[in-house]
PDB file of N, CA and C in Angstrom:
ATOM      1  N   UNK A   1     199.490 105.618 -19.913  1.00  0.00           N
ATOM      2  CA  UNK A   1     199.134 106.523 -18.845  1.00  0.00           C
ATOM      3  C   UNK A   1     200.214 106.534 -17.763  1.00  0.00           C
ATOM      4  N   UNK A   2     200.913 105.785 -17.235  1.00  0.00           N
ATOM      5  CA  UNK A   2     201.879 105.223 -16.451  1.00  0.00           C
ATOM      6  C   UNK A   2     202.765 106.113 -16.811  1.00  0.00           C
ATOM      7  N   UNK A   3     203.227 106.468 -17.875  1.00  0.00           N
ATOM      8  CA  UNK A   3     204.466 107.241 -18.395  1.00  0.00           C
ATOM      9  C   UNK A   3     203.967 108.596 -18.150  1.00  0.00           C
ATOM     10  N   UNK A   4     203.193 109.187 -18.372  1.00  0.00           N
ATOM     11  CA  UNK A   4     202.478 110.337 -18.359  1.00  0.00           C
ATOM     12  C   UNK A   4     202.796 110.894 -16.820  1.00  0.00           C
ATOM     13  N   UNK A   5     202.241 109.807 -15.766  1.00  0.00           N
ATOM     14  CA  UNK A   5     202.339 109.971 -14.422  1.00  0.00           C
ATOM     15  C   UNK A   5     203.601 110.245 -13.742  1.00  0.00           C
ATOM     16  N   UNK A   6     204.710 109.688 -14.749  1.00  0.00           N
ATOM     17  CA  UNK A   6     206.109 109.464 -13.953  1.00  0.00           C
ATOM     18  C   UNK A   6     206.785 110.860 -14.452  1.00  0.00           C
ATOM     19  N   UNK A   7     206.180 111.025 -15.924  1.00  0.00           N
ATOM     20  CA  UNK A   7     206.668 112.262 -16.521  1.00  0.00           C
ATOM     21  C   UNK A   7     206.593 114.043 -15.374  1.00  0.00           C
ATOM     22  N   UNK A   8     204.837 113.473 -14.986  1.00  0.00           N
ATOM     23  CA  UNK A   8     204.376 114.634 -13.759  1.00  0.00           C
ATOM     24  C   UNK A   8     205.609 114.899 -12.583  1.00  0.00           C
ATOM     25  N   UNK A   9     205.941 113.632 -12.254  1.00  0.00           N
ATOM     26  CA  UNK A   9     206.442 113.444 -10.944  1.00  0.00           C
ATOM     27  C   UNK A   9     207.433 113.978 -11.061  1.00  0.00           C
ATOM     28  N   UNK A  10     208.394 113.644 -12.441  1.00  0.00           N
ATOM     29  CA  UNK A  10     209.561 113.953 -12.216  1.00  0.00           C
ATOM     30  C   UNK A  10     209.818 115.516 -12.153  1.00  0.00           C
ATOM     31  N   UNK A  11     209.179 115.653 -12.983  1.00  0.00           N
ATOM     32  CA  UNK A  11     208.740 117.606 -13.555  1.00  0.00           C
ATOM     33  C   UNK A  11     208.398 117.888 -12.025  1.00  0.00           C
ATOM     34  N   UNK A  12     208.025 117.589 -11.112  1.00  0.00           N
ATOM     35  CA  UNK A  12     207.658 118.130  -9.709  1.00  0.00           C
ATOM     36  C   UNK A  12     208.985 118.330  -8.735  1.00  0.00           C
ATOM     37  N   UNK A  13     209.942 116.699  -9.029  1.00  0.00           N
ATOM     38  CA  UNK A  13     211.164 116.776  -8.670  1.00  0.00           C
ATOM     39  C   UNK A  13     211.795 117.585  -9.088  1.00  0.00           C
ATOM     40  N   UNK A  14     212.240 118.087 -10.366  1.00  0.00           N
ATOM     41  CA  UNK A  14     212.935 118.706 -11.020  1.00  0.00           C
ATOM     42  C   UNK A  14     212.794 120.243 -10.544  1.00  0.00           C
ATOM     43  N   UNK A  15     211.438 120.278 -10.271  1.00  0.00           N
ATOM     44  CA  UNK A  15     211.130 121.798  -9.524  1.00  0.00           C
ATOM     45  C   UNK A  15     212.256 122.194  -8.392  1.00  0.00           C
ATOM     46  N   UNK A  16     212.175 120.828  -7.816  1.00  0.00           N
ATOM     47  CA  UNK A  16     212.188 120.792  -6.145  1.00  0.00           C
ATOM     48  C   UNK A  16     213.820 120.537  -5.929  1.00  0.00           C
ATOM     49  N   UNK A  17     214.687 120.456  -6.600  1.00  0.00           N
ATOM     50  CA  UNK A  17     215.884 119.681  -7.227  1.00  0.00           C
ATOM     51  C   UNK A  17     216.636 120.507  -6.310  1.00  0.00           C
ATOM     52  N   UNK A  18     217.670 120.144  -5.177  1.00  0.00           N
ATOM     53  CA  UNK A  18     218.335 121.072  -4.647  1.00  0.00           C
ATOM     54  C   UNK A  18     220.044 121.036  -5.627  1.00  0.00           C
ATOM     55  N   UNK A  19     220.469 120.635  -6.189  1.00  0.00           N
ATOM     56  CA  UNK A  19     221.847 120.826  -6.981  1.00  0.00           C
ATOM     57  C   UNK A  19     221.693 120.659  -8.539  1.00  0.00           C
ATOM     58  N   UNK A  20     222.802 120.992  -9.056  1.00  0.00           N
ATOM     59  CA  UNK A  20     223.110 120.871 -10.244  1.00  0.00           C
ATOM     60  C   UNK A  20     223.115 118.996 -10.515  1.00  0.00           C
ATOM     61  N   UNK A  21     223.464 118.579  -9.952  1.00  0.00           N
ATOM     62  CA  UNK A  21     223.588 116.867 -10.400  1.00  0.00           C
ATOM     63  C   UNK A  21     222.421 116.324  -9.831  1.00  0.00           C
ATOM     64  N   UNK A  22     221.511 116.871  -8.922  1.00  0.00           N
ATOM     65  CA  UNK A  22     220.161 116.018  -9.297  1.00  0.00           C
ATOM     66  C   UNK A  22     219.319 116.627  -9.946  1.00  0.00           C
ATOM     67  N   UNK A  23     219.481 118.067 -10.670  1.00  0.00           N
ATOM     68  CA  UNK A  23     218.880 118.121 -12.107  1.00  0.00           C
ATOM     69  C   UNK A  23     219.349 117.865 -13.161  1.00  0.00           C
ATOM     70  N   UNK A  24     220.550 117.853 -13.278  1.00  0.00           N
ATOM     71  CA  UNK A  24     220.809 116.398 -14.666  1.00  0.00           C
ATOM     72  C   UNK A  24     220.527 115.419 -14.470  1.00  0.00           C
ATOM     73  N   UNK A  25     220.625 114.580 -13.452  1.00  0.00           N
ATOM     74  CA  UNK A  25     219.957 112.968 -13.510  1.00  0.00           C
ATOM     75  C   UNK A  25     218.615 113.445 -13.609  1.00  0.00           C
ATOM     76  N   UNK A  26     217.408 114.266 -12.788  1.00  0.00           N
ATOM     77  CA  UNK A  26     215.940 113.903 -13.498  1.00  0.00           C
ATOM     78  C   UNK A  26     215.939 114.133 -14.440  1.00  0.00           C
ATOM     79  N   UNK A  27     216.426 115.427 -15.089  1.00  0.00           N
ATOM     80  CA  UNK A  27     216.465 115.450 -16.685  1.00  0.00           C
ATOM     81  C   UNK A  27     216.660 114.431 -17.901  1.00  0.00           C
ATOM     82  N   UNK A  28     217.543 113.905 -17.573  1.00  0.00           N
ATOM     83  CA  UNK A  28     218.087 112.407 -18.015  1.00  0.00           C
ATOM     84  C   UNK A  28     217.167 111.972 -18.157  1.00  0.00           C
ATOM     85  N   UNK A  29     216.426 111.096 -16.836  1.00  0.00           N
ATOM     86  CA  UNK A  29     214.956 110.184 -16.720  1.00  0.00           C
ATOM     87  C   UNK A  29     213.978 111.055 -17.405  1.00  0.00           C
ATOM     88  N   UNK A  30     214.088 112.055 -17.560  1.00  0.00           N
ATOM     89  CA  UNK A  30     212.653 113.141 -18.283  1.00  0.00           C
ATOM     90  C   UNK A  30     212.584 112.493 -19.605  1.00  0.00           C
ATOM     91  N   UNK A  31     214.396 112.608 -19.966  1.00  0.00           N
ATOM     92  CA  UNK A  31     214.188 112.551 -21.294  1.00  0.00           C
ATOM     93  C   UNK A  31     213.806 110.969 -21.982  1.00  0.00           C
ATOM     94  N   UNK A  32     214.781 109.818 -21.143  1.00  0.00           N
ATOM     95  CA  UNK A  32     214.101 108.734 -21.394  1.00  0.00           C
ATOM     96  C   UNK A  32     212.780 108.645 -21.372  1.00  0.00           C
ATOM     97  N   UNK A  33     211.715 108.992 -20.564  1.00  0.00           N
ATOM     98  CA  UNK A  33     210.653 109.019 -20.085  1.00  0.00           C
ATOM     99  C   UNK A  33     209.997 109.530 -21.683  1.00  0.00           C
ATOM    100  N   UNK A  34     210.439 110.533 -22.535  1.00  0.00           N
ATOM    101  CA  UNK A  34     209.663 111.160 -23.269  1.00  0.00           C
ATOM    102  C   UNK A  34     210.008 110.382 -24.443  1.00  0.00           C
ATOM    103  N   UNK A  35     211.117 109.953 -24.345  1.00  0.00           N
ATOM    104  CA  UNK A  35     211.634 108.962 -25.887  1.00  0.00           C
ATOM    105  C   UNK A  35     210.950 108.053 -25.852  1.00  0.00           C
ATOM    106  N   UNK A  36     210.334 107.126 -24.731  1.00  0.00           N
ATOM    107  CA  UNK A  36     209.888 105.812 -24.807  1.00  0.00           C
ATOM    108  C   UNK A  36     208.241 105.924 -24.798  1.00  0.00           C
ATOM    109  N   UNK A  37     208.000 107.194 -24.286  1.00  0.00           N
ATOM    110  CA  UNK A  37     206.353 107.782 -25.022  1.00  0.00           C
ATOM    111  C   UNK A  37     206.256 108.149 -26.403  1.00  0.00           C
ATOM    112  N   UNK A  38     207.079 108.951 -26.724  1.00  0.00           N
ATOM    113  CA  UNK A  38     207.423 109.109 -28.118  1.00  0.00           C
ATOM    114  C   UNK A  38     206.961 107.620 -28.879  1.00  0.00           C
ATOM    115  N   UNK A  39     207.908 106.402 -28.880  1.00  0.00           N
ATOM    116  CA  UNK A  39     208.134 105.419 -29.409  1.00  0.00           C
ATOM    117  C   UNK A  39     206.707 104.599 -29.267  1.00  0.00           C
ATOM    118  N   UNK A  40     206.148 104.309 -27.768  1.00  0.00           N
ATOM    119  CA  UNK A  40     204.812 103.703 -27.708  1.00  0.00           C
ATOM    120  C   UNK A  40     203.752 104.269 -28.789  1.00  0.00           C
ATOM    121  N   UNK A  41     203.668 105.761 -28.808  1.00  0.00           N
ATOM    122  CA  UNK A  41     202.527 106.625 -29.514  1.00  0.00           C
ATOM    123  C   UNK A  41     202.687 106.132 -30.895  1.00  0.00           C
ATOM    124  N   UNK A  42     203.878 106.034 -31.166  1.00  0.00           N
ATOM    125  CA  UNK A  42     204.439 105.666 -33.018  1.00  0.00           C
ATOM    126  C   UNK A  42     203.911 104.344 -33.272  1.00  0.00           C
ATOM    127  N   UNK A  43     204.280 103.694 -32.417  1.00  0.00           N
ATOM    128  CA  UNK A  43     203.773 102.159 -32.527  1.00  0.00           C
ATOM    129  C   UNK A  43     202.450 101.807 -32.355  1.00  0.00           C
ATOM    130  N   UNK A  44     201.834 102.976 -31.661  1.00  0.00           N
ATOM    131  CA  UNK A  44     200.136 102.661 -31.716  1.00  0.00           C
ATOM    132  C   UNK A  44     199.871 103.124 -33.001  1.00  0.00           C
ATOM    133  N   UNK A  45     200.269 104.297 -33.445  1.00  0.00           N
ATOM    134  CA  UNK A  45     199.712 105.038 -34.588  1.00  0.00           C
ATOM    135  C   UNK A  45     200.186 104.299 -36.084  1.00  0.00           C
ATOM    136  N   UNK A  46     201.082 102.947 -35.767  1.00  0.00           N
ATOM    137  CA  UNK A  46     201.707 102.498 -36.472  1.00  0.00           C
ATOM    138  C   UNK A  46     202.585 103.133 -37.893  1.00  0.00           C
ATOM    139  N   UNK A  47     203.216 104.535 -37.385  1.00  0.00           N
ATOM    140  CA  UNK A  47     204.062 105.263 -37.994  1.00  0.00           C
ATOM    141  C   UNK A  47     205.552 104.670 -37.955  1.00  0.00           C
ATOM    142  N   UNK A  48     205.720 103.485 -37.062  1.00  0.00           N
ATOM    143  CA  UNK A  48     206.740 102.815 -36.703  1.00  0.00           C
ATOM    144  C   UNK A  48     206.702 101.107 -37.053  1.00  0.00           C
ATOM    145  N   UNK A  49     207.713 100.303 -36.897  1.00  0.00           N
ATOM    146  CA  UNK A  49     207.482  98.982 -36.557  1.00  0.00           C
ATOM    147  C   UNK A  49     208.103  98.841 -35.232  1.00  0.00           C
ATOM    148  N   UNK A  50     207.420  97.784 -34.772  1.00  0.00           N
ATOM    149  CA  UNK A  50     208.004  97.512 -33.394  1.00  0.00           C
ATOM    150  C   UNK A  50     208.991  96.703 -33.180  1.00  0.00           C
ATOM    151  N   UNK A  51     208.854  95.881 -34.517  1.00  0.00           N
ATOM    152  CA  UNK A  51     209.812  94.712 -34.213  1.00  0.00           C
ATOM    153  C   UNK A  51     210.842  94.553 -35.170  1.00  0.00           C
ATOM    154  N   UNK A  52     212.099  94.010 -34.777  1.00  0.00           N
ATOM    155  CA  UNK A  52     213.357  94.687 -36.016  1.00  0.00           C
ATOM    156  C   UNK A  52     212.981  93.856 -37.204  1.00  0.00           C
ATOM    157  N   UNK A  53     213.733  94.763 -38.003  1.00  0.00           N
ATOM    158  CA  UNK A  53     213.735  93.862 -39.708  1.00  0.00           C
ATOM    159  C   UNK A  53     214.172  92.382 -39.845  1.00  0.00           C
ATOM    160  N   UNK A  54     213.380  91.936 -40.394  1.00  0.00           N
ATOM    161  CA  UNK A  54     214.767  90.492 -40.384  1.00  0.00           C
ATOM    162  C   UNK A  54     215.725  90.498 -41.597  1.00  0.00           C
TER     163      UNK A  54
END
């Protein structure tokens, strides 16, 4: 849920973004933000492993 929230925020910033270089950096964080939801959801749904191969 935490990720979800930060995802909102940033999407609010990103609205509000007065230049070109602080909408590539939130974008940036958007996108981390969505890779590491991505990755949690996989690992619940266990479509993933979490932990490396040995």
């Amino acid at each position: 849920m935490h990720h979800e929230i930060q995802i909102e925020e940033l999407r609010a910033e990103l609205r509000n973004a007065a230049d070109a270089g602080e909408r590539r950096q939130i974008s940036a964080e958007l996108e981390i933000l969505r890779a590491e939801l991505a990755v949690i959801a996989a690992d619940q749904d266990k479509t993933i492993e979490s932990a490396p191969p040995l």
